[in-house]
N, C-alpha and C. Protein backbone atom coordinates (compact mmCIF):
# COMPACT_ATOMS: atom_id res chain seq x y z
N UNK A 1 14.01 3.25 41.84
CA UNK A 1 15.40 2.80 41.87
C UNK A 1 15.56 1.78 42.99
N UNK A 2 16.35 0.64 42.55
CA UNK A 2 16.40 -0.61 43.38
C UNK A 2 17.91 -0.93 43.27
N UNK A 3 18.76 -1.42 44.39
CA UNK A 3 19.79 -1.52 44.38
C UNK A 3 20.59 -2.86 45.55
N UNK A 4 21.21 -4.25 44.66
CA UNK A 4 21.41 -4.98 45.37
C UNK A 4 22.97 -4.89 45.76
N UNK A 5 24.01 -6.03 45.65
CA UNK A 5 25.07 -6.37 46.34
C UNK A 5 25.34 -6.80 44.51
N UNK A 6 24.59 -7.40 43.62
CA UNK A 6 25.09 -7.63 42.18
C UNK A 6 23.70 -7.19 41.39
N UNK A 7 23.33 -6.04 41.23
CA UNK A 7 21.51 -5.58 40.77
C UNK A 7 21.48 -4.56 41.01
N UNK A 8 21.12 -3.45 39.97
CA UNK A 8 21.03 -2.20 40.87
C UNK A 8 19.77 -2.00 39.25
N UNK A 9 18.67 -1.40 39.79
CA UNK A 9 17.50 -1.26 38.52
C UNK A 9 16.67 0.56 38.31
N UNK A 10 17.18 0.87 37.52
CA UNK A 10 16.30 1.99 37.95
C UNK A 10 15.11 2.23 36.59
N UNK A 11 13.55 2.60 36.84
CA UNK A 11 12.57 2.88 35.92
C UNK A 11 11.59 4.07 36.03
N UNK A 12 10.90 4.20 35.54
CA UNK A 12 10.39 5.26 34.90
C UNK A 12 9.11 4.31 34.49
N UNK A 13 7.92 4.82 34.89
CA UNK A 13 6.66 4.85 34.60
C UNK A 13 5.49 5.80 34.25
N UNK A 14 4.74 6.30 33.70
CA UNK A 14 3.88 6.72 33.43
C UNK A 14 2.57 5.97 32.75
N UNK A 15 1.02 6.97 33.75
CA UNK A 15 0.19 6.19 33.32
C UNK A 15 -1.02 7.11 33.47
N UNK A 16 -1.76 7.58 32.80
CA UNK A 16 -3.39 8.32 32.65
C UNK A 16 -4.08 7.74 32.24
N UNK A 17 -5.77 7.88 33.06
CA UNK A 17 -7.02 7.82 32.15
C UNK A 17 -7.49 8.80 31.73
N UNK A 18 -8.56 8.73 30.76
CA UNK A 18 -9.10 9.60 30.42
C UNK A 18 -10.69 9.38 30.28
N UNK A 19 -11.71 10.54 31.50
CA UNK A 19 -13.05 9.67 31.51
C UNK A 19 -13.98 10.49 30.62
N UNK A 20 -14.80 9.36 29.73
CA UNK A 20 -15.73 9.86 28.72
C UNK A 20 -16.93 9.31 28.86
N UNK A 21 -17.93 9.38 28.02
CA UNK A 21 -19.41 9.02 27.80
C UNK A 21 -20.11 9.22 29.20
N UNK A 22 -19.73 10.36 29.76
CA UNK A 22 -20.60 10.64 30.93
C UNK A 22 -19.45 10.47 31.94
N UNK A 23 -18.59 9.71 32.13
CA UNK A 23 -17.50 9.17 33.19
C UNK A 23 -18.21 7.71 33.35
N UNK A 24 -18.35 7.02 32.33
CA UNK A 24 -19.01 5.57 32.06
C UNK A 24 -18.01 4.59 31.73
N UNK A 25 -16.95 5.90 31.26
CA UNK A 25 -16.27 4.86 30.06
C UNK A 25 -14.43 5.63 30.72
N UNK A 26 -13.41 4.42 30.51
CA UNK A 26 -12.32 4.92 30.84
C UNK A 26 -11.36 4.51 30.17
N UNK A 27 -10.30 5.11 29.34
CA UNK A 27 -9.55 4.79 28.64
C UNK A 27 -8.07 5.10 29.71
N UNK A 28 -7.32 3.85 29.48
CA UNK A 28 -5.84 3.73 30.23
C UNK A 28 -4.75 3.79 29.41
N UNK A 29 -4.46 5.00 29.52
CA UNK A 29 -2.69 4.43 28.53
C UNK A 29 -1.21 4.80 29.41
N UNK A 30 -0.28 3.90 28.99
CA UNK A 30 0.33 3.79 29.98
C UNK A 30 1.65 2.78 29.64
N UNK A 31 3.06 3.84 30.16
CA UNK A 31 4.46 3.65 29.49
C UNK A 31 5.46 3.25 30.84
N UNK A 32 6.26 2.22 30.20
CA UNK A 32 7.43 1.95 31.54
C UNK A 32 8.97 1.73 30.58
N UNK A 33 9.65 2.06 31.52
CA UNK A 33 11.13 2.07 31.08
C UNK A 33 11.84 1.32 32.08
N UNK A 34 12.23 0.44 32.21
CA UNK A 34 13.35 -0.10 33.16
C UNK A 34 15.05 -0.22 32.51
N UNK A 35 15.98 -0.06 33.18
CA UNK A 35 17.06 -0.74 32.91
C UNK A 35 18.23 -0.63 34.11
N UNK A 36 18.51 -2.31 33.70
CA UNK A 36 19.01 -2.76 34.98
C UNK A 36 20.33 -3.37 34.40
N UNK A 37 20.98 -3.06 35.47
CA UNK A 37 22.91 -3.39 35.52
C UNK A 37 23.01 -4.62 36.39
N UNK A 38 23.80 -5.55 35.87
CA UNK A 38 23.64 -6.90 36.92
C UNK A 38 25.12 -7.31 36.61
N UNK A 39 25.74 -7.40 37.65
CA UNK A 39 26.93 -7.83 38.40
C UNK A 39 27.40 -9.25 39.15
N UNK A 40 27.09 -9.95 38.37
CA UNK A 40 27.15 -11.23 39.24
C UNK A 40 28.46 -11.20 39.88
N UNK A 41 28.05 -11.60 41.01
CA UNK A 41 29.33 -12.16 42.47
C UNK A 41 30.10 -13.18 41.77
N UNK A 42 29.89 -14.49 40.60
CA UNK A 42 30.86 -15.56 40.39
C UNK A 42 31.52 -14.91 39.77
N UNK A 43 31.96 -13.97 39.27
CA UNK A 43 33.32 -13.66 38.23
C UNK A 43 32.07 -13.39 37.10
N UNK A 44 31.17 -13.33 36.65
CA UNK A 44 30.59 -13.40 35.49
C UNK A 44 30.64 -12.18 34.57
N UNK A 45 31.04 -11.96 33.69
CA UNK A 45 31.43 -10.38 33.31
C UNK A 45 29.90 -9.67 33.28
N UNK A 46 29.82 -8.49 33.90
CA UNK A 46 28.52 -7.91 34.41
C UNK A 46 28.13 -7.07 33.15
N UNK A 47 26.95 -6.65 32.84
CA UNK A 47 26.14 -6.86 31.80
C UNK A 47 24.25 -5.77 31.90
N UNK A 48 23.92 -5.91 31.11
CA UNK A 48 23.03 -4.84 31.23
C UNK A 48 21.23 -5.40 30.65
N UNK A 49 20.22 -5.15 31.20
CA UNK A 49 19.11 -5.44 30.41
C UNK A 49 18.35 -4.19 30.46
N UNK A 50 17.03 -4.30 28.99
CA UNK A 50 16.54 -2.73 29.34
C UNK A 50 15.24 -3.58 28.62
N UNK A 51 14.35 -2.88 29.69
CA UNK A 51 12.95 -3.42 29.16
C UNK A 51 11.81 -2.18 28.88
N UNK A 52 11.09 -2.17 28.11
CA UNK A 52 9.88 -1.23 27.50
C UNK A 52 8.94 -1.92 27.29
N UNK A 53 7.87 -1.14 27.87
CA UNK A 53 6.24 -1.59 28.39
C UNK A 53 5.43 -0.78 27.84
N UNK A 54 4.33 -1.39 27.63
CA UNK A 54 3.09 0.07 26.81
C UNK A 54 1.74 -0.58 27.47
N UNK A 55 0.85 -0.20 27.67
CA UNK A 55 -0.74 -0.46 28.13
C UNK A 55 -1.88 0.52 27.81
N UNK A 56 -3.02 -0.77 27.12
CA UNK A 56 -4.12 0.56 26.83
C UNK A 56 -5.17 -0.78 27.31
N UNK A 57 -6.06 0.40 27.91
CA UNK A 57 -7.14 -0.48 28.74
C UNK A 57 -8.24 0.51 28.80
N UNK A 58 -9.47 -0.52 28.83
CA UNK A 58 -10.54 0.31 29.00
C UNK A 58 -11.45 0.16 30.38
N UNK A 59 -12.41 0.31 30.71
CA UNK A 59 -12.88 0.35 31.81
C UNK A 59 -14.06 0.99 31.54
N UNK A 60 -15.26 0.28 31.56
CA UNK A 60 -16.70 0.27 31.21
C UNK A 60 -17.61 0.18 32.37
N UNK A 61 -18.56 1.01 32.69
CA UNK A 61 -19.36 0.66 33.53
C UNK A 61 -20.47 0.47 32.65
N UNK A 62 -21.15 -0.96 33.19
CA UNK A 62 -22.11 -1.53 32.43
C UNK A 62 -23.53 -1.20 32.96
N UNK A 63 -23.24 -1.03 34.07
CA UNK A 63 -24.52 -0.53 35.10
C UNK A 63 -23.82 -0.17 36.83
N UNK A 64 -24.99 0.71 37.09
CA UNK A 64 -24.33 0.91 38.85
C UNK A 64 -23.87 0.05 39.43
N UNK A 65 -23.84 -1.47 39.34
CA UNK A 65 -22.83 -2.08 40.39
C UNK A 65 -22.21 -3.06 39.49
N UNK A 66 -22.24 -2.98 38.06
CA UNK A 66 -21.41 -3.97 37.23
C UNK A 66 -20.13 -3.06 36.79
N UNK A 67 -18.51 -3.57 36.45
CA UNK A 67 -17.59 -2.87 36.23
C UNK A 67 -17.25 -4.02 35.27
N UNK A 68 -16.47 -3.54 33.88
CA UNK A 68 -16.31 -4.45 32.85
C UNK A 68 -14.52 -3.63 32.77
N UNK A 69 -13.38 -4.51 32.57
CA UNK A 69 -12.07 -3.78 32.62
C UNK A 69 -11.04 -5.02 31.62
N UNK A 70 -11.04 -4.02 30.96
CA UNK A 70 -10.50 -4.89 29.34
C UNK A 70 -8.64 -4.19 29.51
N UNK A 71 -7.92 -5.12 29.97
CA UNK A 71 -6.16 -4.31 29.53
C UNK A 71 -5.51 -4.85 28.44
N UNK A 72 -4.52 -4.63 27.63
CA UNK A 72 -3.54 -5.48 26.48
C UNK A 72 -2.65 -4.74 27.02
N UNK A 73 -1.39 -5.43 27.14
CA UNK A 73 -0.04 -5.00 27.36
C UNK A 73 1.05 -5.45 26.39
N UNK A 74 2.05 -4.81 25.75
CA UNK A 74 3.05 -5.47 24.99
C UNK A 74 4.18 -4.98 26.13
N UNK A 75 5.12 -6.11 25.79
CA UNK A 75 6.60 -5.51 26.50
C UNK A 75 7.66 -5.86 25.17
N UNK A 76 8.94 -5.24 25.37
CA UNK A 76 9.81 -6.20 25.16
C UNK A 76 11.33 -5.94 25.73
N UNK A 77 11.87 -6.86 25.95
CA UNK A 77 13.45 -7.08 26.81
C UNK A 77 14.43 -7.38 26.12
N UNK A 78 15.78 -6.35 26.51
CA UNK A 78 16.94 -7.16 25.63
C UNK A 78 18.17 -7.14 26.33
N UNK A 79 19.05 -7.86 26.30
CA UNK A 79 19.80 -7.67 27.03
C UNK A 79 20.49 -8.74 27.61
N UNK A 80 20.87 -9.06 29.14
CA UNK A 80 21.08 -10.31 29.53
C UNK A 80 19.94 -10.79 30.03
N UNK A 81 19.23 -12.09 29.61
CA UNK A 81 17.97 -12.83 29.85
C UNK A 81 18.31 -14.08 30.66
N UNK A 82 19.74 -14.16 30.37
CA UNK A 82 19.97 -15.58 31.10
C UNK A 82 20.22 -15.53 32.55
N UNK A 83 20.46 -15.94 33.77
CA UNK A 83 19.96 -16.27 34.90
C UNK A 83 21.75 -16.65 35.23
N UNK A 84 22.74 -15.82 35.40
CA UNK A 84 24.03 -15.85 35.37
C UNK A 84 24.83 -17.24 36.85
N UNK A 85 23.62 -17.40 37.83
CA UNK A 85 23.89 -18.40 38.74
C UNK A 85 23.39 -19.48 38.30
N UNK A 86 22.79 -19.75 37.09
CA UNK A 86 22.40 -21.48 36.97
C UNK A 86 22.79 -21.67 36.14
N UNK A 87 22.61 -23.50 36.11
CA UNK A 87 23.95 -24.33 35.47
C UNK A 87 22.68 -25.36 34.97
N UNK A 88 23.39 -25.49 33.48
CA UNK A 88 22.41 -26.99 33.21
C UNK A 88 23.76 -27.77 32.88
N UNK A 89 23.05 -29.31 32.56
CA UNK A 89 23.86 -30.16 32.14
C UNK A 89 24.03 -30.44 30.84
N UNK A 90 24.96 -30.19 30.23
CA UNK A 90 25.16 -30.24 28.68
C UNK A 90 26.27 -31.26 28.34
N UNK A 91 25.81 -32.19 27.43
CA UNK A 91 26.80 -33.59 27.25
C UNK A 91 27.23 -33.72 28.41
N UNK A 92 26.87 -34.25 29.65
CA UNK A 92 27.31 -34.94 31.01
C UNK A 92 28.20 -33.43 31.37
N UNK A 93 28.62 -32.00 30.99
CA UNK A 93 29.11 -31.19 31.88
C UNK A 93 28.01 -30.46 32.45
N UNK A 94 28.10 -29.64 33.29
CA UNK A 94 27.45 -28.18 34.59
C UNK A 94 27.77 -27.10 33.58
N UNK A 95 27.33 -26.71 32.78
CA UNK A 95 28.03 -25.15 31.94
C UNK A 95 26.62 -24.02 32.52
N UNK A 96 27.09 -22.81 31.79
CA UNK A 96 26.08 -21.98 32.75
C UNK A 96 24.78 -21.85 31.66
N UNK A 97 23.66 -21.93 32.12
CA UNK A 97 22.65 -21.59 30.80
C UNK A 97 22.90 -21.09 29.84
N UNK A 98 21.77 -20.90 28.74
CA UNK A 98 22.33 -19.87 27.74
C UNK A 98 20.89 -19.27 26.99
N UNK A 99 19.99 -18.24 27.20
CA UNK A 99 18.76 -17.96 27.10
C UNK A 99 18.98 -16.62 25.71
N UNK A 100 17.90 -16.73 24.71
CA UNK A 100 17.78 -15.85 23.94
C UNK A 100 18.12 -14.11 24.45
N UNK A 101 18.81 -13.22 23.64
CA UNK A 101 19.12 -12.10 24.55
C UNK A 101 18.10 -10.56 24.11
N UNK A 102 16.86 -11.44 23.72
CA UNK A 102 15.66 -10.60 23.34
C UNK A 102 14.77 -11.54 23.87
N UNK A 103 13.33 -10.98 24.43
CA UNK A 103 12.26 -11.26 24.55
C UNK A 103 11.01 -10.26 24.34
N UNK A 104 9.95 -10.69 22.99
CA UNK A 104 8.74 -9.87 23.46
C UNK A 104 7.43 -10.04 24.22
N UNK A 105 6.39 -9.70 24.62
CA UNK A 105 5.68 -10.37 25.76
C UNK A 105 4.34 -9.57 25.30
N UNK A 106 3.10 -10.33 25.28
CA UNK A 106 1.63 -9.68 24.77
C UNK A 106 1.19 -10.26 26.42
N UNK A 107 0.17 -9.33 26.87
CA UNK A 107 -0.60 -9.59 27.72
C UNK A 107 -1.71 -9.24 27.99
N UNK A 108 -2.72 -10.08 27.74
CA UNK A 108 -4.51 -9.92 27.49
C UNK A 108 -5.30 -10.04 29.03
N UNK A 109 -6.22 -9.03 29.76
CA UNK A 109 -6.33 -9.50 30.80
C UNK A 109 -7.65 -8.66 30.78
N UNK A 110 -8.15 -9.41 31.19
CA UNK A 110 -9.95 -9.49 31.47
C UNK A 110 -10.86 -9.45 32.40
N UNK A 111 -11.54 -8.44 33.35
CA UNK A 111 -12.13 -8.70 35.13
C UNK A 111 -13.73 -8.15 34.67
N UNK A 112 -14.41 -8.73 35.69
CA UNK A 112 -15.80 -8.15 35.86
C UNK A 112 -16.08 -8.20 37.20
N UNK A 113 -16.32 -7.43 37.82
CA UNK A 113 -16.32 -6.50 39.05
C UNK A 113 -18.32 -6.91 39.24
N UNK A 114 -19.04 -7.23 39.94
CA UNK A 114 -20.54 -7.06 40.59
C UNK A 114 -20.35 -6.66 42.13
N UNK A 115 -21.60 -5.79 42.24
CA UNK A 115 -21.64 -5.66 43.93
C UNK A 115 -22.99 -5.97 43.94
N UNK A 116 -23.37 -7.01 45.42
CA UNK A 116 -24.43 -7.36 45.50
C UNK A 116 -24.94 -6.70 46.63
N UNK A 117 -26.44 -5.70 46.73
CA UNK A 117 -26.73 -5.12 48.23
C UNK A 117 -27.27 -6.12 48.57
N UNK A 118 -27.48 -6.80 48.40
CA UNK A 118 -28.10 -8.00 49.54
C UNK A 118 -27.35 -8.07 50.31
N UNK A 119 -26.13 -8.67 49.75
CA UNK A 119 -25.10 -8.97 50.68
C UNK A 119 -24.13 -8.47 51.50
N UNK A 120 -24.28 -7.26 50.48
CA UNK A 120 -23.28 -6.02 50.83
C UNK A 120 -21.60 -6.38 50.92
N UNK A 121 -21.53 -7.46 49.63
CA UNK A 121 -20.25 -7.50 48.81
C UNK A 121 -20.10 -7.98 47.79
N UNK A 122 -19.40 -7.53 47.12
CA UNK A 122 -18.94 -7.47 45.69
C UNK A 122 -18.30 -8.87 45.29
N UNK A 123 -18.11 -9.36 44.11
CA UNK A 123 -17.57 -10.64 43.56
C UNK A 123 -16.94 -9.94 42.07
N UNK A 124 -15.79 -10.52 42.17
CA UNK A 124 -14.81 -9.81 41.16
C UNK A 124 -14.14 -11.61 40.41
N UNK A 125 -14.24 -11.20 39.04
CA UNK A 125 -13.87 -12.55 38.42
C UNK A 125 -12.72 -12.05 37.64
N UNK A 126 -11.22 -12.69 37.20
CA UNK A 126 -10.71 -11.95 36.10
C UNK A 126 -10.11 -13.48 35.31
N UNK A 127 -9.20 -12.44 34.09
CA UNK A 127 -8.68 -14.00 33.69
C UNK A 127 -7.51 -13.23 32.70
N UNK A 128 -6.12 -13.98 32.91
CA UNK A 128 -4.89 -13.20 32.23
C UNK A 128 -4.43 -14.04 31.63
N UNK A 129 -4.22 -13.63 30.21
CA UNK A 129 -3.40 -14.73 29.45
C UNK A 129 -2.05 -13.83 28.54
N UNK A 130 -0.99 -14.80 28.94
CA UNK A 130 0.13 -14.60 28.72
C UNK A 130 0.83 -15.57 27.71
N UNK A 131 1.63 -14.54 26.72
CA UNK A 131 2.81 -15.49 25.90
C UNK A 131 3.81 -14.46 25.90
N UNK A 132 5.22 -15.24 25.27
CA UNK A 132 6.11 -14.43 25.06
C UNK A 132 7.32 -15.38 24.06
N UNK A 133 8.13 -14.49 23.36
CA UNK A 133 9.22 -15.25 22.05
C UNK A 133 9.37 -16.56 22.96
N UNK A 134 9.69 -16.72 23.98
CA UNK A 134 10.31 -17.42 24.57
C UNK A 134 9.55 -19.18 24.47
N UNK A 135 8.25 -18.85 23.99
CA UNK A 135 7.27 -20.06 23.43
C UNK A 135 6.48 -20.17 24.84
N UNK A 136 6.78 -19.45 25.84
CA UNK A 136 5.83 -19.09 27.32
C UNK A 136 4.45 -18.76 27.05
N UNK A 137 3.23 -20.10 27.16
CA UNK A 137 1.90 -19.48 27.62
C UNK A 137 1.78 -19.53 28.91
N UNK A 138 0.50 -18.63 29.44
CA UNK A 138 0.19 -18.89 31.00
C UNK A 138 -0.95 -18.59 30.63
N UNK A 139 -2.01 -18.58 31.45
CA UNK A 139 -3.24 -19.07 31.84
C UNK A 139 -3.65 -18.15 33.49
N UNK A 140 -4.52 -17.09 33.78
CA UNK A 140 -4.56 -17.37 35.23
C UNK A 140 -6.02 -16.65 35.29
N UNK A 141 -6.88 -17.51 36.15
CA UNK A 141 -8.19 -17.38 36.42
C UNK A 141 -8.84 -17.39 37.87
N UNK A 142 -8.92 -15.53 38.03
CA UNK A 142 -9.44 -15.89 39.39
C UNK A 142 -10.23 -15.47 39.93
N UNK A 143 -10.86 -15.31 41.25
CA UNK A 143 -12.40 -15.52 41.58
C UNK A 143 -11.99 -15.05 43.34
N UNK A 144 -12.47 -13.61 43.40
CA UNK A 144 -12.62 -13.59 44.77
C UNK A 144 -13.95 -12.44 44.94
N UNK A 145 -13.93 -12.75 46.50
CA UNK A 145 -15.36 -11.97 47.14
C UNK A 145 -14.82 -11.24 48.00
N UNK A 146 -15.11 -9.57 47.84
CA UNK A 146 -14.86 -8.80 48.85
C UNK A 146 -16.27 -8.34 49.94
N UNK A 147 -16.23 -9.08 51.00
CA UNK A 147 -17.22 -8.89 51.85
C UNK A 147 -16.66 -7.56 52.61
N UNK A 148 -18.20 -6.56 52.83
CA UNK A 148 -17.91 -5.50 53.91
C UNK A 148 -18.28 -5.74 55.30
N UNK A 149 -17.73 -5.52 56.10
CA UNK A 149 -17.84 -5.63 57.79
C UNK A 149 -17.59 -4.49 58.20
N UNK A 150 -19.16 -3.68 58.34
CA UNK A 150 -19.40 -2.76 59.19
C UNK A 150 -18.86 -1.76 57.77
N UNK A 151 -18.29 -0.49 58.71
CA UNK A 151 -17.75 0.78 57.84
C UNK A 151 -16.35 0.73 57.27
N UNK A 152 -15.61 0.16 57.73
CA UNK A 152 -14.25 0.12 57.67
C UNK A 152 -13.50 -1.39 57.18
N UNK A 153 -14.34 -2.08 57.50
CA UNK A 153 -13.45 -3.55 57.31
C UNK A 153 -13.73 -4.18 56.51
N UNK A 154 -12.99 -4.83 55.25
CA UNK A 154 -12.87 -6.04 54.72
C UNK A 154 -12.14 -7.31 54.59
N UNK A 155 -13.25 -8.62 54.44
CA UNK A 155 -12.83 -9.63 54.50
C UNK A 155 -12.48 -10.31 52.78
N UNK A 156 -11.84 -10.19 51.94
CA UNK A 156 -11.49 -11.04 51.41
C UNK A 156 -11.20 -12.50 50.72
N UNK A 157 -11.60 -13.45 50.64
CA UNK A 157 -11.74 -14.81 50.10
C UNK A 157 -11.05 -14.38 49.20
N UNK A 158 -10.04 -15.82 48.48
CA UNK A 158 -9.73 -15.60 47.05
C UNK A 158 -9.35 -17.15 45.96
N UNK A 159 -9.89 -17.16 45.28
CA UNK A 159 -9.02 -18.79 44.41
C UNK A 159 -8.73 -18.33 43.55
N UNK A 160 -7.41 -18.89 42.93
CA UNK A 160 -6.75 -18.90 41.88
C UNK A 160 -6.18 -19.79 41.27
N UNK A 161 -6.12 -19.95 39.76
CA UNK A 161 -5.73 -21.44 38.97
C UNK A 161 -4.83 -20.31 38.32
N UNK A 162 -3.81 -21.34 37.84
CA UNK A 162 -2.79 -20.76 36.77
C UNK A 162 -1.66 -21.96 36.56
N UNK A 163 -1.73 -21.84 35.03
CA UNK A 163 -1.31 -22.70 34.05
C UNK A 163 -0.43 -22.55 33.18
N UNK A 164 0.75 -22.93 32.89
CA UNK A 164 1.99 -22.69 32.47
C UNK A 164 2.75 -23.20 31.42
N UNK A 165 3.06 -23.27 30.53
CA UNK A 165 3.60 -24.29 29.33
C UNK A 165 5.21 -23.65 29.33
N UNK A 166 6.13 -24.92 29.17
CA UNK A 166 7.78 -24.40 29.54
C UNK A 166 8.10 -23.49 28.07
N UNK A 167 8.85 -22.98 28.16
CA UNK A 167 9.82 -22.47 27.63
C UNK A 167 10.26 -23.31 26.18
N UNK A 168 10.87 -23.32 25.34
CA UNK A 168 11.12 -23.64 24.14
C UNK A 168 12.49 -24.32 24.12
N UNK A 169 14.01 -23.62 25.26
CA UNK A 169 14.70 -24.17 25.28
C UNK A 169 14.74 -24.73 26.78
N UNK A 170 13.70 -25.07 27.71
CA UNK A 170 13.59 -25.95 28.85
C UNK A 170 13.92 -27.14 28.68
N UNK A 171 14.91 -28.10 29.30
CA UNK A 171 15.01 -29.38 29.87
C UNK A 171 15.70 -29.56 31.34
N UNK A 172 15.46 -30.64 31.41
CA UNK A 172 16.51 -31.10 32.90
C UNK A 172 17.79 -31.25 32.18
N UNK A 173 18.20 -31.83 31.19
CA UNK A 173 19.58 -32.01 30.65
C UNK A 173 19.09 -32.25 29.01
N UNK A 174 20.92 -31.52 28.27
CA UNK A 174 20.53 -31.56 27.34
C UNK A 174 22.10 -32.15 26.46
N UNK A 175 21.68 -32.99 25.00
CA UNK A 175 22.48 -33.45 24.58
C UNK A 175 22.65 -32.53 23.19
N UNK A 176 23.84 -32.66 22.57
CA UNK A 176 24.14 -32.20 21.14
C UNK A 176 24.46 -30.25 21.33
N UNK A 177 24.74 -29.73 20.43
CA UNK A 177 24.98 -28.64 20.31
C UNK A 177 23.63 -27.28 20.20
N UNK A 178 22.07 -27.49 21.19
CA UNK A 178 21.45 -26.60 21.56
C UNK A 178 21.82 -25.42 21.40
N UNK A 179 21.08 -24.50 20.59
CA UNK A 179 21.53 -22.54 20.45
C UNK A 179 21.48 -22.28 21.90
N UNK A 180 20.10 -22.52 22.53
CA UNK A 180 19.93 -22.02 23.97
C UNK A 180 19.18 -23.05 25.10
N UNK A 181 19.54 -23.32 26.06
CA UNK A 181 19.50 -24.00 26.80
C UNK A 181 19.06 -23.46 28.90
N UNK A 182 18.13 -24.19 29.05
CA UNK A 182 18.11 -23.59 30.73
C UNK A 182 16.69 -24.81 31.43
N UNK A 183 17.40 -24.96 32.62
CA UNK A 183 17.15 -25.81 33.67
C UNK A 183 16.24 -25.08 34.53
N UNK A 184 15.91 -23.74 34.54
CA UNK A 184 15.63 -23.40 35.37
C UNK A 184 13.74 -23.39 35.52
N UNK A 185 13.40 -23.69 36.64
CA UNK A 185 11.94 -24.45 37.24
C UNK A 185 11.03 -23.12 36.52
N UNK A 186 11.71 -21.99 37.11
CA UNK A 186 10.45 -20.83 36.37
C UNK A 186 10.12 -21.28 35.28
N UNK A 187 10.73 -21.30 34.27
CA UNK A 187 10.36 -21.40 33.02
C UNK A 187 10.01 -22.79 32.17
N UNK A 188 9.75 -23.54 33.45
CA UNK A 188 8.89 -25.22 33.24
C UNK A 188 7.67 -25.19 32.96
N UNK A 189 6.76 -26.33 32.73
CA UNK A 189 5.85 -26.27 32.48
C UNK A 189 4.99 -26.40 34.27
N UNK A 190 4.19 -25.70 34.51
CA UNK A 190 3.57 -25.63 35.78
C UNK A 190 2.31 -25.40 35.70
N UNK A 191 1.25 -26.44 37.02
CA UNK A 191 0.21 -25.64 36.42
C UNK A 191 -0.45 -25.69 38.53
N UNK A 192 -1.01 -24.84 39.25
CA UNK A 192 -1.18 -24.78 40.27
C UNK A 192 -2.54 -24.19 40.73
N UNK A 193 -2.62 -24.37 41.93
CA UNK A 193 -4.27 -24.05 42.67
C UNK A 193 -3.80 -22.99 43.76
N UNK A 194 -4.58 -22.21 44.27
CA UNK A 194 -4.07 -21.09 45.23
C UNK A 194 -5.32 -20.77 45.49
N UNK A 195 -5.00 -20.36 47.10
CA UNK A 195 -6.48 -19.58 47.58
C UNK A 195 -6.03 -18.81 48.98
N UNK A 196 -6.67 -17.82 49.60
CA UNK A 196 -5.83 -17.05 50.05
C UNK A 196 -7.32 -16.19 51.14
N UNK A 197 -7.33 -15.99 52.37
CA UNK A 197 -7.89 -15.10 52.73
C UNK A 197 -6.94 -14.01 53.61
N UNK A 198 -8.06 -12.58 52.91
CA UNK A 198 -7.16 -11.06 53.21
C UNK A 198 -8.18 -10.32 54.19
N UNK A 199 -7.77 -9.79 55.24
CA UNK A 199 -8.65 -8.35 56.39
C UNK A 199 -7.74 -7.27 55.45
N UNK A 200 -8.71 -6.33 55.28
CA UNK A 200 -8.78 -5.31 54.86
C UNK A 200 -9.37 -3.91 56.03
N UNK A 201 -7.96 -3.01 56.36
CA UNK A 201 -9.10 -2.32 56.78
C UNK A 201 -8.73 -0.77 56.18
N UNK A 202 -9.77 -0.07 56.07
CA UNK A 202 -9.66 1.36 55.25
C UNK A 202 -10.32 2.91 56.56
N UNK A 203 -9.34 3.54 56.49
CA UNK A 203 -10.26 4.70 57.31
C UNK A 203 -11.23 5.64 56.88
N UNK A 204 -11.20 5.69 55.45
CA UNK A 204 -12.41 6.10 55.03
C UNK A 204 -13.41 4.69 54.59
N UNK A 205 -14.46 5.18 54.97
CA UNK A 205 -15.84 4.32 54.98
C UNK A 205 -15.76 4.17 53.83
N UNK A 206 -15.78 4.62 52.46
CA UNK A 206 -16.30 4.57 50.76
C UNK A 206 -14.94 3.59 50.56
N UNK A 207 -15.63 2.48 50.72
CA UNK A 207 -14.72 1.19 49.85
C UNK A 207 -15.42 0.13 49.42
């Protein structure tokens, strides 16, 4: 439960594996419930969204230091989708967006986990691909090394790419009578580089 000044969200999750073929093999399934009350501060008549999530994933060990981790996720949202503080420009006026009041969402995501004793750290690769009604692909591919230092400490490295295609009713401004319409940057087309180093430290040694 989360609660703002115009937002208040409360959800419900659940999630088990279940380990087979020796404890080689791991099956994930796994349920979410959200729904959230939103109150906008401009006068906006306040309004409700409710979203449902499902996940089944597996998790393979291919050998003692290889990890293979396969997830699919569906969602879907209904409710208010539109973004009640932004304004696009429609025939030369500021009116407030206007976004489909359903969305469904597939999400495919892919990692392979190695630990090297030479080095005495692991290299983890993954890669997530995303769509949704909304005509939203994404793209994200990334690549980090967890080095160990000593018993307790890790160092971290990380790069990340991720790639974005807008939205279906995205523009900066729009002319004629549009069903749905929105200005807003999230849902542009984007595509970016990221890299990131993390210290890690754990009090038990087994990490």
């Amino acid at each position: 439960y989360s609660t703002e000044s115009d937002y208040d969200s409360m959800g419900i999750a659940l999630r088990d594996s279940i380990d087979f073929n020796q404890k080689n093999t791991a099956l994930l399934l796994g349920g979410a419930y959200t729904h959230d009350k939103i109150t906008p501060a401009n006068g906006t008549p306040a309004d409700t969204k409710d979203t449902v999530d499902a996940i089944v994933g597996l998790t393979q060990l291919l050998d003692p230091r290889t990890i293979l981790t396969i997830d699919f996720t569906l969602g879907q949202t209904q409710g208010l989708l539109s973004d009640p503080y932004k304004v696009v420009a429609l025939n030369g006026q500021l009116v407030p967006e206007k976004r489909p009041d359903s969305k469904d969402k597939q999400i495919a995501y892919l990692s392979l986990a190695r630990f090297f004793p030479v080095a005495n750290g692991s290299l983890e690769g993954s890669y997530r691909y995303y769509t949704d009604a909304f005509g939203i692909q994404a793209h994200t591919a990334q690549l980090a090394w967890y080095q160990k230092l000593g018993e307790h400490w890790v160092v971290r490295p990380l790069f990340r790419y991720y790639d974005q295609t807008a939205a279906d009713f995205y523009a900066v401004q729009f002319e004629g009578s549009p069903e749905y319409y929105s200005s807003d940057y999230r849902i542009s087309a984007l595509t970016s580089l990221g890299y990131g180093l993390k210290l890690i430290y754990a009090p038990n040694s087994r990490i």
